[in-house]
N, C-alpha and C. Protein backbone atom coordinates (compact mmCIF):
# COMPACT_ATOMS: atom_id res chain seq x y z
N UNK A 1 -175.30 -19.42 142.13
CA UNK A 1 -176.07 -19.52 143.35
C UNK A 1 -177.37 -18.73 143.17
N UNK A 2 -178.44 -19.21 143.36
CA UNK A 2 -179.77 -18.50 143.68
C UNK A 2 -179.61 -17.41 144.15
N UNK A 3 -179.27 -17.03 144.98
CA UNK A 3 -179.21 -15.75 145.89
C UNK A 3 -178.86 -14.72 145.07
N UNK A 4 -177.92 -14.81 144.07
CA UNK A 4 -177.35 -13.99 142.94
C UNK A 4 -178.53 -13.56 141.87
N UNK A 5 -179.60 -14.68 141.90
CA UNK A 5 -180.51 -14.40 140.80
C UNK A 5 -181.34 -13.28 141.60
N UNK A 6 -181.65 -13.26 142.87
CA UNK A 6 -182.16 -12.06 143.62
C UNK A 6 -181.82 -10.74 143.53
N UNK A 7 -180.35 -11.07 143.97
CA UNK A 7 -179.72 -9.80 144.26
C UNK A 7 -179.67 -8.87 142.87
N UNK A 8 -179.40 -9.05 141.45
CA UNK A 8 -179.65 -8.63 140.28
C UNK A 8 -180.99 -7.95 140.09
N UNK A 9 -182.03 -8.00 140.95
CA UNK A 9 -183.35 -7.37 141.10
C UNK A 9 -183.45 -5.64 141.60
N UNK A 10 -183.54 -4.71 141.05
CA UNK A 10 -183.75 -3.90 141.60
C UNK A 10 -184.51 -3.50 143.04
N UNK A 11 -183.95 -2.89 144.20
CA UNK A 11 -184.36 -3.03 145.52
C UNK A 11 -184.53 -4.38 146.00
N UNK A 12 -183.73 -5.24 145.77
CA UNK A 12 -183.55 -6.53 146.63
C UNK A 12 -182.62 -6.25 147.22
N UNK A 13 -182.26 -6.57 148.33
CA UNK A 13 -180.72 -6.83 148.66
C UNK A 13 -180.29 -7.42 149.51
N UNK A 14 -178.98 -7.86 150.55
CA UNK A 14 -178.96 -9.03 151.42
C UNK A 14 -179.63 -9.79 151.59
N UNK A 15 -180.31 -8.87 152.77
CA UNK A 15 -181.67 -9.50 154.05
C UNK A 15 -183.09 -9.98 152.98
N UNK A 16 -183.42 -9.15 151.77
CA UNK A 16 -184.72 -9.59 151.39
C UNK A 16 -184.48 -11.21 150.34
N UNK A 17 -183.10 -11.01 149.76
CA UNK A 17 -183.04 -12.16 149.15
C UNK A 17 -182.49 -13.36 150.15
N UNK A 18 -181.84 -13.44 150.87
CA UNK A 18 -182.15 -14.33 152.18
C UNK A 18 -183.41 -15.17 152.57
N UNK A 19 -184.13 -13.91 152.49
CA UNK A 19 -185.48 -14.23 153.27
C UNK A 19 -186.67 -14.69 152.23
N UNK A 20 -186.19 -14.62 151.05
CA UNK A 20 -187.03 -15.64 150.06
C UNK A 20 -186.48 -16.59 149.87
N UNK A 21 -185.18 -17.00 149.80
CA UNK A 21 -184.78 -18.08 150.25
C UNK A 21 -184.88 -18.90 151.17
N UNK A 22 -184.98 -18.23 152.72
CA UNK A 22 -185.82 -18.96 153.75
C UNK A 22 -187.56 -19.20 153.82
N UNK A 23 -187.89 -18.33 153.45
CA UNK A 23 -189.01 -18.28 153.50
C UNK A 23 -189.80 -18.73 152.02
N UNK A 24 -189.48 -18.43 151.15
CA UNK A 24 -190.17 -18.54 149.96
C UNK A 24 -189.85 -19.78 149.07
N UNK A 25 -188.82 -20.22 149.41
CA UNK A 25 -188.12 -21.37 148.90
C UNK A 25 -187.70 -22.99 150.24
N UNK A 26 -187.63 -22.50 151.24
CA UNK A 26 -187.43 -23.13 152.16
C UNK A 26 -186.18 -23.62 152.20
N UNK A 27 -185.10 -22.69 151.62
CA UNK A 27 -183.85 -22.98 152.11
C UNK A 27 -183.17 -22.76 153.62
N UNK A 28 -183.28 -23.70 154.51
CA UNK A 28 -183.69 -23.30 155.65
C UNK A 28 -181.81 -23.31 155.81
N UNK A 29 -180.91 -23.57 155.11
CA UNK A 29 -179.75 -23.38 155.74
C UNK A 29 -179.14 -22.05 154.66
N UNK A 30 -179.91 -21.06 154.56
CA UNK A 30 -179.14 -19.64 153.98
C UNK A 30 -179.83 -18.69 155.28
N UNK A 31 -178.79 -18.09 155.23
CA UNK A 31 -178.74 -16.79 156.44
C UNK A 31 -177.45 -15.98 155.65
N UNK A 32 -178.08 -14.67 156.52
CA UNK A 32 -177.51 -13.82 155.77
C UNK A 32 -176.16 -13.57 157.62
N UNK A 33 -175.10 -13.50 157.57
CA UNK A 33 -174.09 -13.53 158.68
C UNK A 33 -173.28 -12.20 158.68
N UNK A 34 -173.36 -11.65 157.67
CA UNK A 34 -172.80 -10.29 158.30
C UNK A 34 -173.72 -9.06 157.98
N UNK A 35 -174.54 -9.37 158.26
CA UNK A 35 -176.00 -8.24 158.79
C UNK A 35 -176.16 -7.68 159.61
N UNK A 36 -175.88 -6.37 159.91
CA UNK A 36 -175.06 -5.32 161.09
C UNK A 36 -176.79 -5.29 161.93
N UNK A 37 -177.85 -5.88 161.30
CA UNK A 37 -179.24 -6.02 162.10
C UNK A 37 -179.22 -7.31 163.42
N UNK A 38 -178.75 -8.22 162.37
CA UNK A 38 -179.09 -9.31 162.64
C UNK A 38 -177.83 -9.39 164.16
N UNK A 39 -177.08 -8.67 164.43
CA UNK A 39 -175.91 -8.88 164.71
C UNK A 39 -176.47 -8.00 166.67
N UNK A 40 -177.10 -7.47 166.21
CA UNK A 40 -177.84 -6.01 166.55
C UNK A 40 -178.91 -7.12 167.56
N UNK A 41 -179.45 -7.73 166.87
CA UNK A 41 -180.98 -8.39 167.38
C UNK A 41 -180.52 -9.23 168.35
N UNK A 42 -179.24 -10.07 168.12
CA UNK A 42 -179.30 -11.45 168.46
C UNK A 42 -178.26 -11.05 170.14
N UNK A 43 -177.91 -9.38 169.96
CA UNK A 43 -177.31 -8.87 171.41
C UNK A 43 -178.18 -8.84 171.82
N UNK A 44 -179.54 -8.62 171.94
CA UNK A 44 -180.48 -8.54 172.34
C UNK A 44 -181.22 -9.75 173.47
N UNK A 45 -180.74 -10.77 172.38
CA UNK A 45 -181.11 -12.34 173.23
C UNK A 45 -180.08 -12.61 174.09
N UNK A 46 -178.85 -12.56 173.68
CA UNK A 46 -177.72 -13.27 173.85
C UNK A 46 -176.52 -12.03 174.91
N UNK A 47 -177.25 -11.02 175.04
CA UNK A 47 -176.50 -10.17 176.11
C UNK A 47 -175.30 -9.23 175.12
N UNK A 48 -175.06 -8.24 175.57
CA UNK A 48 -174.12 -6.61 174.60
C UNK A 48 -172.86 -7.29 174.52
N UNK A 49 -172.26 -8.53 175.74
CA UNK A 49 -170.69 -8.55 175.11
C UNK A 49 -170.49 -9.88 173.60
N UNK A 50 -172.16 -10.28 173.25
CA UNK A 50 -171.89 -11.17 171.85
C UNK A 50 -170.78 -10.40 170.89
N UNK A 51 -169.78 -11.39 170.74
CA UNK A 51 -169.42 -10.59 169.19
C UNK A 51 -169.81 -11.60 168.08
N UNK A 52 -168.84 -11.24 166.91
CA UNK A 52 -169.49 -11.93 165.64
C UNK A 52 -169.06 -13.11 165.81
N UNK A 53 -168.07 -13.49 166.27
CA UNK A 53 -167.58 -15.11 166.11
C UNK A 53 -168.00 -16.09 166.73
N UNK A 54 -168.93 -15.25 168.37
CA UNK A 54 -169.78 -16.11 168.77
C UNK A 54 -171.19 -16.37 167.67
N UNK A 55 -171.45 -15.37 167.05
CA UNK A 55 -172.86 -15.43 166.63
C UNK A 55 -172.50 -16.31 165.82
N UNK A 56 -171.56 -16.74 165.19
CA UNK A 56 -171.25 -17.85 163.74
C UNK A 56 -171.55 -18.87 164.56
N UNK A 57 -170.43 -19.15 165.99
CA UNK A 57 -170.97 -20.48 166.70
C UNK A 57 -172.32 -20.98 167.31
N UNK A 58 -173.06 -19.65 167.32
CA UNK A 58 -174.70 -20.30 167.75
C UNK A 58 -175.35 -20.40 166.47
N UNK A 59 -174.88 -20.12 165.48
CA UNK A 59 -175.70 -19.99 164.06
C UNK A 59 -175.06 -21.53 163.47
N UNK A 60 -173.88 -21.79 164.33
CA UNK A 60 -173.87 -23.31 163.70
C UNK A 60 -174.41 -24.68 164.48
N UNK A 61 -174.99 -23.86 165.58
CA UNK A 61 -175.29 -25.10 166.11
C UNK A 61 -176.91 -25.08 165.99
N UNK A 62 -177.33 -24.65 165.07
CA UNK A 62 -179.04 -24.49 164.56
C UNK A 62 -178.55 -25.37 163.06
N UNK A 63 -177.89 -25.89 162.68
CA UNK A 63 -176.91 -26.63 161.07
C UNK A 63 -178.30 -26.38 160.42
N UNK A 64 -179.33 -27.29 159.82
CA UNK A 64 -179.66 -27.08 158.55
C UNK A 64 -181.31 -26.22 158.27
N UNK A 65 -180.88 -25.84 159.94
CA UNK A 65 -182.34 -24.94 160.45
C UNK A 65 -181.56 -23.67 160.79
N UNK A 66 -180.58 -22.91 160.68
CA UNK A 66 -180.15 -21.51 161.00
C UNK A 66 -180.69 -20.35 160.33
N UNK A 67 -181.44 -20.86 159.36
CA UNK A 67 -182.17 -19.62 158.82
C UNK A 67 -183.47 -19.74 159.12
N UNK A 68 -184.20 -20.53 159.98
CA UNK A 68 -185.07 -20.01 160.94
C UNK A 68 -184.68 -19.51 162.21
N UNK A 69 -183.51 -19.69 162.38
CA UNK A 69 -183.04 -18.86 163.77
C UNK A 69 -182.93 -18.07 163.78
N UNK A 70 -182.39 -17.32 162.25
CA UNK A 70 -181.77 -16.00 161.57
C UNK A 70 -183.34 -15.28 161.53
N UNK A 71 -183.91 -15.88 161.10
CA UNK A 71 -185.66 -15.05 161.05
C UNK A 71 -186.01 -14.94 161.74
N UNK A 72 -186.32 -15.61 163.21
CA UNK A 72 -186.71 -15.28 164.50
C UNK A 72 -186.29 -14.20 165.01
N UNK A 73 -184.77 -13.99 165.01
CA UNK A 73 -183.96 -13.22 165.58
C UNK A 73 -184.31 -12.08 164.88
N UNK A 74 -183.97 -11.98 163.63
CA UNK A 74 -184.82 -10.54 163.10
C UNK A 74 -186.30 -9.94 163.70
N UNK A 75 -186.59 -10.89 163.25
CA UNK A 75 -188.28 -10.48 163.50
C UNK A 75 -188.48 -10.06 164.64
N UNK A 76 -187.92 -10.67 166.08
CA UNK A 76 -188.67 -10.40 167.47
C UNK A 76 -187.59 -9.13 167.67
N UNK A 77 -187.07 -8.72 166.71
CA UNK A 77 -186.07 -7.19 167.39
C UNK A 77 -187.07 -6.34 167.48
């Protein structure tokens, strides 16, 4: 998997190789899902009682666009 060729990079890790994948490559269906940020941000939109199993079900209903949802959600924290 690509993501592996990232992560082998010194100071890459999860979230930045994700995000060249979304962003730099336009793999718009990689997100990173257990990102204690991302998890963090999206209580933010979505109200304090989200847990994780909801966030999988709104992250699947974005299918081959969830890693622009995943970037939004970061970014506007």
């Amino acid at each position: 998997m690509l993501k592996f060729g990232f992560l082998i990079l010194k100071g890459i890790g999860e979230w930045s190789a994700h995000l060249e994948l979304i962003r730099g490559l336009g793999r718009m269906e990689e997100l990173s899902g257990n990102d204690g940020m991302l998890i963090k941000c999206a209580k933010k939109y979505y109200g304090p009682q989200l847990l994780n199993s909801d966030l999988k079900e709104i992250q699947e209903g974005y299918e081959d666009f969830k890693g622009y949802w995943t970037y939004y959600i970061i970014t506007g924290c």
